[in-house]
Protein backbone atom coordinates (compact mmCIF):
# COMPACT_ATOMS: atom_id res chain seq x y z
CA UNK A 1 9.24 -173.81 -125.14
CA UNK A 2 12.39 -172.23 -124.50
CA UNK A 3 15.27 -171.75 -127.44
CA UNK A 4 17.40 -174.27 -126.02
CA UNK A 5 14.58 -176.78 -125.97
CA UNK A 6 13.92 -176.12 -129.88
CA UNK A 7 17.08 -176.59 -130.65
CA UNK A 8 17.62 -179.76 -128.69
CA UNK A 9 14.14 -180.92 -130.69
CA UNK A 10 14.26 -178.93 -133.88
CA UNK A 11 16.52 -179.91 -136.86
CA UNK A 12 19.63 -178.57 -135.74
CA UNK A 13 19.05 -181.21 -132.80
CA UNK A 14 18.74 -183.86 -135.10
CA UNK A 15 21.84 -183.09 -136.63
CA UNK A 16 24.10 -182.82 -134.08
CA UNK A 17 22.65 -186.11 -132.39
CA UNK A 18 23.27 -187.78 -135.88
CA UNK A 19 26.99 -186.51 -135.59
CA UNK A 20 27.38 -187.61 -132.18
CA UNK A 21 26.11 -191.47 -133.29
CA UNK A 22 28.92 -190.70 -136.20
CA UNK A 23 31.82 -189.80 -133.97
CA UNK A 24 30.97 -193.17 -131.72
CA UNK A 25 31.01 -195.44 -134.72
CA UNK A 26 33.67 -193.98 -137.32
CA UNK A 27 35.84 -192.01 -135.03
CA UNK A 28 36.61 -188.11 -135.01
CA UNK A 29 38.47 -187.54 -138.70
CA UNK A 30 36.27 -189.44 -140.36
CA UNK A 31 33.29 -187.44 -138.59
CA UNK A 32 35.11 -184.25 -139.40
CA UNK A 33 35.56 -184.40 -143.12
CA UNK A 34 31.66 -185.87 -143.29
CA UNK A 35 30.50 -182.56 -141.82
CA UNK A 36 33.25 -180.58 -144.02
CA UNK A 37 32.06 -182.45 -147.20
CA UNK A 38 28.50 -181.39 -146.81
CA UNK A 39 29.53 -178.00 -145.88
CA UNK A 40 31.71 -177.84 -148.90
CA UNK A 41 28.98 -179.00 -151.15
CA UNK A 42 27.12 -175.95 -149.83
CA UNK A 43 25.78 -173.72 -153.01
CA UNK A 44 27.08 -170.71 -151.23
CA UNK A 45 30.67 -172.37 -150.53
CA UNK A 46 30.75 -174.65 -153.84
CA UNK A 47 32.07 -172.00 -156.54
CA UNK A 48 35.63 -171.01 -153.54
CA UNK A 49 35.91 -174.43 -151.85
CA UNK A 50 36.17 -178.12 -152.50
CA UNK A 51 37.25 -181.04 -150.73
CA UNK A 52 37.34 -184.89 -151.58
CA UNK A 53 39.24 -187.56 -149.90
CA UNK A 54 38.64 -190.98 -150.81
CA UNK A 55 39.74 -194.41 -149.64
CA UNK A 56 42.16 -196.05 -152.22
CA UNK A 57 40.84 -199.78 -151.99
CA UNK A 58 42.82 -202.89 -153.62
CA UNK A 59 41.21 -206.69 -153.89
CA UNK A 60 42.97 -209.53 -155.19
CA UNK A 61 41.24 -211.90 -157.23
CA UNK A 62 44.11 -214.16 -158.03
CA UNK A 63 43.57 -215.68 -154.50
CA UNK A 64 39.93 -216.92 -154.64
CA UNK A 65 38.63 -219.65 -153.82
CA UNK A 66 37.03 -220.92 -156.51
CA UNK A 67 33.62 -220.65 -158.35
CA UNK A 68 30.53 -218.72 -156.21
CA UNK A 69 27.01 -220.10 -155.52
CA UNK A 70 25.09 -219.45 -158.73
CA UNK A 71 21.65 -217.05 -157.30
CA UNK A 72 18.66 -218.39 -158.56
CA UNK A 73 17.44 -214.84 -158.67
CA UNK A 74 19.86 -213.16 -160.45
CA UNK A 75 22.27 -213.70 -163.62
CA UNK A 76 25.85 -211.96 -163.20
CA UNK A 77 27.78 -212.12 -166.30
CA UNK A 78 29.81 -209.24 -168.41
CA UNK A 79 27.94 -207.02 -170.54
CA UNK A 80 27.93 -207.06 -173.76
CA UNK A 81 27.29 -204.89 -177.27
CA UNK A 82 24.20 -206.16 -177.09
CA UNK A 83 23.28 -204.55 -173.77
CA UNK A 84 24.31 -200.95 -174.97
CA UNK A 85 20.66 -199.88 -174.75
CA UNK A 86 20.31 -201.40 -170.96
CA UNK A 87 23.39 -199.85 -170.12
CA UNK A 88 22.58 -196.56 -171.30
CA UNK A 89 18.92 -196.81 -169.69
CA UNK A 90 20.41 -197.83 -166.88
CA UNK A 91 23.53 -195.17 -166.37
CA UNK A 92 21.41 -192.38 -167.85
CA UNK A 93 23.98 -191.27 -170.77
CA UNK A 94 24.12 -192.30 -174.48
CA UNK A 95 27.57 -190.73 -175.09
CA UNK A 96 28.94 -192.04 -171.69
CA UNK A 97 28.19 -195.62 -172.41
CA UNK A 98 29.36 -195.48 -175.90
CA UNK A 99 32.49 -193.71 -174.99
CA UNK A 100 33.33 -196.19 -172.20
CA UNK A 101 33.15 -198.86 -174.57
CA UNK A 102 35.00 -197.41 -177.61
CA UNK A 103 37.36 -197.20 -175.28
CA UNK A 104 37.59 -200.62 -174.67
CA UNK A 105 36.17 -200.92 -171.00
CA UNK A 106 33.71 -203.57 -169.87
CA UNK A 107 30.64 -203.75 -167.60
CA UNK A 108 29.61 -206.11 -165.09
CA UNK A 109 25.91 -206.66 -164.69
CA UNK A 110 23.49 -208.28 -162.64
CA UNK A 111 20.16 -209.52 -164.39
CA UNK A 112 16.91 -209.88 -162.72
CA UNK A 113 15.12 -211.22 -166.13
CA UNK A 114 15.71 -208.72 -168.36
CA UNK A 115 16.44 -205.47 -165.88
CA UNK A 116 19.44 -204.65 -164.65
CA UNK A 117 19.89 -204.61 -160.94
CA UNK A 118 23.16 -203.33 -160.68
CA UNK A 119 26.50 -202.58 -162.96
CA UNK A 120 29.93 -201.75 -162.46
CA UNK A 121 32.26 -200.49 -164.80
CA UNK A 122 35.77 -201.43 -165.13
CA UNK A 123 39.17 -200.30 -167.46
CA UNK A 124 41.45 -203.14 -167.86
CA UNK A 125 45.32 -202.64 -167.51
CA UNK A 126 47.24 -201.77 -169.12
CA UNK A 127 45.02 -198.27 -169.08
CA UNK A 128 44.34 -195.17 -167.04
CA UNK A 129 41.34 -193.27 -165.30
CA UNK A 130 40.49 -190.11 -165.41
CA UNK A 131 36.69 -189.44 -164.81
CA UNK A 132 37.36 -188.25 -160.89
CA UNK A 133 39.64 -185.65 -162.60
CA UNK A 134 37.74 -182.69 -161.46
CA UNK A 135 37.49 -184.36 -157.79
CA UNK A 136 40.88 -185.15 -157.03
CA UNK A 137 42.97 -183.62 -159.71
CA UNK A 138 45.24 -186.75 -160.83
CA UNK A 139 45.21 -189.33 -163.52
CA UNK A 140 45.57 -193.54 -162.45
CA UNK A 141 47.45 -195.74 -164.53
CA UNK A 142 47.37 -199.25 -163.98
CA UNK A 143 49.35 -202.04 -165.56
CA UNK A 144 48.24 -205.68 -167.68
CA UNK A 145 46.71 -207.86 -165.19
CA UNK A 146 45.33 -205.27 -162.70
CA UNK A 147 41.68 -203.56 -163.35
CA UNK A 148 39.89 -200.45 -162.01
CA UNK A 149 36.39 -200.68 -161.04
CA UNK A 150 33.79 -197.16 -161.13
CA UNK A 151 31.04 -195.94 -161.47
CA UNK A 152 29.28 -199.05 -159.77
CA UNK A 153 25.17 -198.75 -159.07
CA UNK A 154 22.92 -201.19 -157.31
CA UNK A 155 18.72 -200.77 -157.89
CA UNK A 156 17.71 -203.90 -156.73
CA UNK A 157 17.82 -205.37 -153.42
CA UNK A 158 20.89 -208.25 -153.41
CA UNK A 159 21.61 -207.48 -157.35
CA UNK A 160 25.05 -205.61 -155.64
CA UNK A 161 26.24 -208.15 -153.07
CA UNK A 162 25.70 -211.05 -155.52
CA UNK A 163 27.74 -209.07 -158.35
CA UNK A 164 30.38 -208.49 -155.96
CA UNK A 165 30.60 -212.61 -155.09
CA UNK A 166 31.31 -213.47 -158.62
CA UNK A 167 33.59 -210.56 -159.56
CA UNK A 168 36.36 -212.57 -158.39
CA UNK A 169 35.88 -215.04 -160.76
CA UNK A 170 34.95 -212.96 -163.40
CA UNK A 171 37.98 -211.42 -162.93
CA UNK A 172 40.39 -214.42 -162.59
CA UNK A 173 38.78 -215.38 -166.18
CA UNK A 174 40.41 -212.46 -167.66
CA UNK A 175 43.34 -213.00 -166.52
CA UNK A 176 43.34 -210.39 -163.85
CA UNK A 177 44.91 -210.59 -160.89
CA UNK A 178 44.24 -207.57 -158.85
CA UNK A 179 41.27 -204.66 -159.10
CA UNK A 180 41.23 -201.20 -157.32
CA UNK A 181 38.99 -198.75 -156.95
CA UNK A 182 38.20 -195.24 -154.57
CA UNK A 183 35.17 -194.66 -152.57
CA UNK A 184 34.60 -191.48 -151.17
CA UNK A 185 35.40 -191.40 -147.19
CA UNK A 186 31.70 -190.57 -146.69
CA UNK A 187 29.83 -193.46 -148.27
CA UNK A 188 29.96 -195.76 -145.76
CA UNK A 189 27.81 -198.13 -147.07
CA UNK A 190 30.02 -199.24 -150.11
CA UNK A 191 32.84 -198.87 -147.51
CA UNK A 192 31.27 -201.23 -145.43
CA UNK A 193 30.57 -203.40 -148.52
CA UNK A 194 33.80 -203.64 -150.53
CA UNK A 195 35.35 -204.21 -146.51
CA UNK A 196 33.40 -207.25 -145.87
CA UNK A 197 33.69 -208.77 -149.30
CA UNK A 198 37.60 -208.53 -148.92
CA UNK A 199 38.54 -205.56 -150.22
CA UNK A 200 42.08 -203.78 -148.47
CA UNK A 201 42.56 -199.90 -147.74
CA UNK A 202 45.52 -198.85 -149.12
CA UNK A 203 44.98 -195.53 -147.41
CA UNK A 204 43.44 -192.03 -148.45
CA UNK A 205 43.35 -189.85 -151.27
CA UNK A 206 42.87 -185.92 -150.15
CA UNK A 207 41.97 -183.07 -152.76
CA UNK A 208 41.44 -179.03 -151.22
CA UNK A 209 41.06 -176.56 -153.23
CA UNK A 210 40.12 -173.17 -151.98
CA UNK A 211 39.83 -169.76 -153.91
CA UNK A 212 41.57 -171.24 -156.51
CA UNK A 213 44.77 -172.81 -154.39
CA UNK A 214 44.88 -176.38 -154.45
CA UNK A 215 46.48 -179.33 -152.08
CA UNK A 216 46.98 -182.94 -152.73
CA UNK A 217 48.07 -185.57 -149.72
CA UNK A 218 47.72 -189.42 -149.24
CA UNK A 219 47.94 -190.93 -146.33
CA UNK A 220 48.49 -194.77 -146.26
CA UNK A 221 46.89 -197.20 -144.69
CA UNK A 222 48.18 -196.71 -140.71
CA UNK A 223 51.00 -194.12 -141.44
CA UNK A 224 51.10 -190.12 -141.53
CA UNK A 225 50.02 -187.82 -143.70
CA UNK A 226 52.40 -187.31 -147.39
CA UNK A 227 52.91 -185.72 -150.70
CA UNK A 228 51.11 -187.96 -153.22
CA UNK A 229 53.53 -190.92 -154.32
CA UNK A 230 54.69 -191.20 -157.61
CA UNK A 231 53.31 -195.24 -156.82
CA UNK A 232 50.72 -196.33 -154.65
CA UNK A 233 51.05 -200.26 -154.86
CA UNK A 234 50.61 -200.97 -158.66
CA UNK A 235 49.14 -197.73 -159.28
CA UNK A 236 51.05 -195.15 -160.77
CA UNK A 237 49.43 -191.03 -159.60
CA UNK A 238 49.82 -188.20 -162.58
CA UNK A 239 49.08 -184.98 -161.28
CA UNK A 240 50.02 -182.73 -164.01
């Protein structure tokens, strides 16, 4: 077996096949920062460089068109005090749970009995997040009536795509019109998800750092690359 051959078979192979498949279906940037992301994430490279770009994502639940299909499998409703001990099996953190909530944000969960099949967190406006802080260095404020969702997990095969259907309405019955929310430009399959369930890019979020140097840019949706904007729709950036 020749060295060529190995490689063509060996893992190296298998990686460059899977980037090829990657280029054909997301295009060449996106294919580009997937490759620099995992390269960046390298123990070696981790401590000098760091990239993150993420997809700023906006869906408007003032628009809907009225109450979803009830699942006769699962149960999505808003957590509450009562669930602290799910939510803090579930999300792996005493002090993280309890700290979300003292600070006033809520929890969206999907019951399959008594488990949880999948949660997403979300700050109501008017507020701010800042738990991506060490990602993309900047703070998002957000006013009354619009919500940021994070930290979202599915376990359970459909628990996600039927929380995502009645969000929406869960939503509207707040009185919020509007939630946002960043997915990093690698995870294609909440990309994919938020996309089909009528969520909007609003464009890209772009964090380098290296040996200490750091860079910030946004690009929106179908336009050049920028400084970050003081605004992005009803968002307001603080990178202090």
């Amino acid at each position: 077996m020749t060295i060529l051959t190995r490689v063509k078979t060996g893992l190296i192979g298998r990686y460059l096949r899977r980037i090829v498949q990657l280029q054909r279906v997301r295009g060449s940037r996106r294919t580009v920062y997937a490759v620099l992301r995992r390269l960046a994430a390298l123990r070696v490279l981790r401590p000098w460089v760091h990239l993150c770009a993420v997809d700023v994502w906006r869906l408007s639940s003032s628009g809907t068109s009225g109450p979803s299909r009830a699942s006769a499998l699962f149960s999505v409703r808003w957590a509450t005090r009562d669930d602290a001990d799910r939510l803090i099996d579930y999300f792996g953190g005493a002090a993280r749970v309890t700290t979300r909530l003292a600070k006033g944000n809520r929890c969206v969960v999907t019951l399959c009995g008594d488990t949880i099949g999948a949660a997403v967190w979300l700050a109501m406006g008017p507020g701010e997040y800042a738990e991506d802080w060490d990602d993309l260095r900047c703070i998002v404020r957000f006013p009354q009536g619009v919500a940021w969702s994070y930290d979202g997990k599915g376990t359970r095969m459909g628990a996600w795509g039927a929380m995502m259907k009645k969000l929406p309405e869960l939503l509207v019955e707040e009185g919020i019109e509007q939630s946002n929310a960043i997915i990093d430009g690698d995870n294609w399959p909440s990309i994919d998800g938020h996309r089909s369930l009528g969520y909007e890019s609003l464009g890209v979020l772009l964090h380098l750092r290296i040996l200490g140097m750091g860079w910030r840019a946004f690009r929106p949706h179908g336009a050049a690359w920028q400084r970050v904007p003081r605004t992005i729709d009803r968002l307001e950036i603080i990178t202090r």
